[in-house]
C-alpha atoms as a PDB file:
ATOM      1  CA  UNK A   1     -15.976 -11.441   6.867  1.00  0.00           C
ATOM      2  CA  UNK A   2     -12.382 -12.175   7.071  1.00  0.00           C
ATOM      3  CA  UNK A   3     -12.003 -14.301   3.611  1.00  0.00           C
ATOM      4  CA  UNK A   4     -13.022 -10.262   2.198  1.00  0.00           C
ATOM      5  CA  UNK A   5      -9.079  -9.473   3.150  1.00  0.00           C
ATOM      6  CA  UNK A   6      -7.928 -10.814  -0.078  1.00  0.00           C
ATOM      7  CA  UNK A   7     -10.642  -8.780  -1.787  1.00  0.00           C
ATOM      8  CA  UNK A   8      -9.453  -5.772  -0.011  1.00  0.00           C
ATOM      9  CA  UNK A   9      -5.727  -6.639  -1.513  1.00  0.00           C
ATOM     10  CA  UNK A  10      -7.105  -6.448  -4.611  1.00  0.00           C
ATOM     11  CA  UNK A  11      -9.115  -3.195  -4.050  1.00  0.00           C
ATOM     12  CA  UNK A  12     -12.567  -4.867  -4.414  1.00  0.00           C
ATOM     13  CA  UNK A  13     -14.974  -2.832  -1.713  1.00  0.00           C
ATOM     14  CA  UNK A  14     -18.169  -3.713  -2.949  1.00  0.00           C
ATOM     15  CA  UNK A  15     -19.027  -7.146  -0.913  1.00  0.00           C
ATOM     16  CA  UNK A  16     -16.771  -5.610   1.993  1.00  0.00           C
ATOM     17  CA  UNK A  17     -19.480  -2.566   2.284  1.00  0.00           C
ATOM     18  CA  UNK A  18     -22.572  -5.223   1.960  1.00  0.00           C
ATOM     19  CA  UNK A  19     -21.533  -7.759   4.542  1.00  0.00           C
ATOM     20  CA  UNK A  20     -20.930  -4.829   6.761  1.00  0.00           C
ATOM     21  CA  UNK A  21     -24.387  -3.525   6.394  1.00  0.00           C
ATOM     22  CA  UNK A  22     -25.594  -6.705   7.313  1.00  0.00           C
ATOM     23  CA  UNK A  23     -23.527  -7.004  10.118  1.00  0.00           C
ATOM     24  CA  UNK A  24     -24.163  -3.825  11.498  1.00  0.00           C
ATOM     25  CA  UNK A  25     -27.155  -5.603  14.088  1.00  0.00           C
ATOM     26  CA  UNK A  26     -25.214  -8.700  14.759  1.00  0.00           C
ATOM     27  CA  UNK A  27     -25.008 -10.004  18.162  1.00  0.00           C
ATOM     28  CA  UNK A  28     -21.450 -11.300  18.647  1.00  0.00           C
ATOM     29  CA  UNK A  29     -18.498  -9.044  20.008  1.00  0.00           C
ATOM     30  CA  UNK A  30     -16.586 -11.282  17.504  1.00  0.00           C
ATOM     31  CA  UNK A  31     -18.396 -10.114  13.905  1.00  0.00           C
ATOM     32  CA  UNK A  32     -17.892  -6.627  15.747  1.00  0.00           C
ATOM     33  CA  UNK A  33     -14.487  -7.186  15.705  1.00  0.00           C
ATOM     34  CA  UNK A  34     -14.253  -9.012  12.273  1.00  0.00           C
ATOM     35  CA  UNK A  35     -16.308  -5.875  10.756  1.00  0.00           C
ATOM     36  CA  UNK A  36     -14.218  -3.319  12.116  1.00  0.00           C
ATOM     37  CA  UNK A  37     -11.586  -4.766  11.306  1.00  0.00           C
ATOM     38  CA  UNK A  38     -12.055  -5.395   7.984  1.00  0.00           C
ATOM     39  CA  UNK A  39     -13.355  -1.579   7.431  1.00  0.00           C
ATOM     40  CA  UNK A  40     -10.294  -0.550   8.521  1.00  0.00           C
ATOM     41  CA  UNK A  41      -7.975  -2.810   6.013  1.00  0.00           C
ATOM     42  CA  UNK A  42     -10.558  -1.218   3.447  1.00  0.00           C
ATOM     43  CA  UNK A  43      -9.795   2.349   4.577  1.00  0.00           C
ATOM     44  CA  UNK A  44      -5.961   1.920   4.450  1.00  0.00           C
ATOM     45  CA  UNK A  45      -6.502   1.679   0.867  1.00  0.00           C
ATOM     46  CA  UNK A  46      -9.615   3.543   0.002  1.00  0.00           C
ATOM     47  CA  UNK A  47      -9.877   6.106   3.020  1.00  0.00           C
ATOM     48  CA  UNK A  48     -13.031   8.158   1.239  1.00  0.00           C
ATOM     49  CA  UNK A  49     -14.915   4.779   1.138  1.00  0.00           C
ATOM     50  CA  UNK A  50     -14.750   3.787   4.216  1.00  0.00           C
ATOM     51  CA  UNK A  51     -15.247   7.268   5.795  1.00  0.00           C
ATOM     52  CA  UNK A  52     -18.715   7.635   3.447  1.00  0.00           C
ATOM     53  CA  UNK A  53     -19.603   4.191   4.947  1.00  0.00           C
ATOM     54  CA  UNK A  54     -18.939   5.706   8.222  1.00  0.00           C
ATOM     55  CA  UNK A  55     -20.807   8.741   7.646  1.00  0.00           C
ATOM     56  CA  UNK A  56     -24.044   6.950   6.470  1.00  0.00           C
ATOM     57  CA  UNK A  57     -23.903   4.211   9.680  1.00  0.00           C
ATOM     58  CA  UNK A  58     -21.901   5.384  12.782  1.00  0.00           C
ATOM     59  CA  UNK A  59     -24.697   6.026  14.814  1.00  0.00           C
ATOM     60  CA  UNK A  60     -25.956   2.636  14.041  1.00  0.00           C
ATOM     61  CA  UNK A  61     -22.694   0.537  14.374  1.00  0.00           C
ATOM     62  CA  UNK A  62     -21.475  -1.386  17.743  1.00  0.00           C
ATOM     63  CA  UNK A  63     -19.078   0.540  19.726  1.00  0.00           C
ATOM     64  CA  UNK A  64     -16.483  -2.230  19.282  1.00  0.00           C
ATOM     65  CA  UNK A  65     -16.727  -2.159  15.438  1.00  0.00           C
ATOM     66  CA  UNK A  66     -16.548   1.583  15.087  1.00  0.00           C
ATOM     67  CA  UNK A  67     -13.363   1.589  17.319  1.00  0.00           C
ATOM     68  CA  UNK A  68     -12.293  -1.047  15.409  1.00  0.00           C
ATOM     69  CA  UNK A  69     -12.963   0.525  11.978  1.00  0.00           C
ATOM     70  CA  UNK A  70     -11.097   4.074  12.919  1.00  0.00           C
ATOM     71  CA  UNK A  71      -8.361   3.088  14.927  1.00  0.00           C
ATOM     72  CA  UNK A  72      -6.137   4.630  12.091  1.00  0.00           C
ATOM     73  CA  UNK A  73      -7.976   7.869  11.463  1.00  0.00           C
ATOM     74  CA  UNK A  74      -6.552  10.895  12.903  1.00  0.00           C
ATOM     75  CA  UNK A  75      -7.753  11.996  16.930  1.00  0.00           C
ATOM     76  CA  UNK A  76     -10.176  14.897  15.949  1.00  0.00           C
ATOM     77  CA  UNK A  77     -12.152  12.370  13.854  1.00  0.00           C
ATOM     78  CA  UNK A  78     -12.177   9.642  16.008  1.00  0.00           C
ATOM     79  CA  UNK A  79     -13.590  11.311  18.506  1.00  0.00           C
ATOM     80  CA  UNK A  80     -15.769  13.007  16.307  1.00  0.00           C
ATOM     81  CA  UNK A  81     -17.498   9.655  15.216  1.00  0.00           C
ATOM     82  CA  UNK A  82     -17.535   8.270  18.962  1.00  0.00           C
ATOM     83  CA  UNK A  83     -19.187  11.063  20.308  1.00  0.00           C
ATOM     84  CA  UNK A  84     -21.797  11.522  18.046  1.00  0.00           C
ATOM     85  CA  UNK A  85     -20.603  14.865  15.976  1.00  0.00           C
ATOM     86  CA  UNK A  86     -20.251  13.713  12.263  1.00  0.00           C
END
C-alpha cells in the first residue's frame, strides 16, 4: 500500500482507490493504518476523490483507517463520517 505514495506524487488514484477496496476487510491494525494513510496523501491532492471514496465506504471501513484517512478534513466532517451522518 505504501509503494502507491509515489503514485499519489504523480496524481495517479486509480490503484490507490482499488487496493483500498480490498483492504477495507483486512485484519491487521497495520493495513488499517497503511490505508488510511495513504487515502489521506490522496486527498491532500485530490480532496473530491477521496471524499467520494469516503462517501461510498465509511460505514464499512475500520475505525483506525477512517481516522486515519480524515485526519486533515475539517471538524464538522470528521465527525460527521465517525458518527455515522454522511
Amino acid at each position: 500500500m505504501i509503494a502507491n505514495w509515489i503514485f499519489i506524487r504523480e496524481g495517479e488514484t486509480e490503484d490507490v482507490l482499488k487496493l483500498a477496496k480490498i483492504h477495507l476487510k483486512d485484519e491487521h491494525d497495520l493495513m488499517h493504518k497503511a490505508v488510511g494513510w495513504m487515502l489521506r496523501e490522496m486527498g491532500k491532492r485530490h480532496r473530491e476523490i477521496e471524499t467520494e471514496f469516503l462517501d461510498q465506504h465509511y460505514k464499512q471501513m475500520p475505525r483506525t483507517m477512517l481516522r486515519y484517512a480524515i485526519e486533515k478534513y475539517p471538524e464538522e466532517d470528521r465527525q460527521a463520517y465517525l458518527k455515522g451522518l454522511r
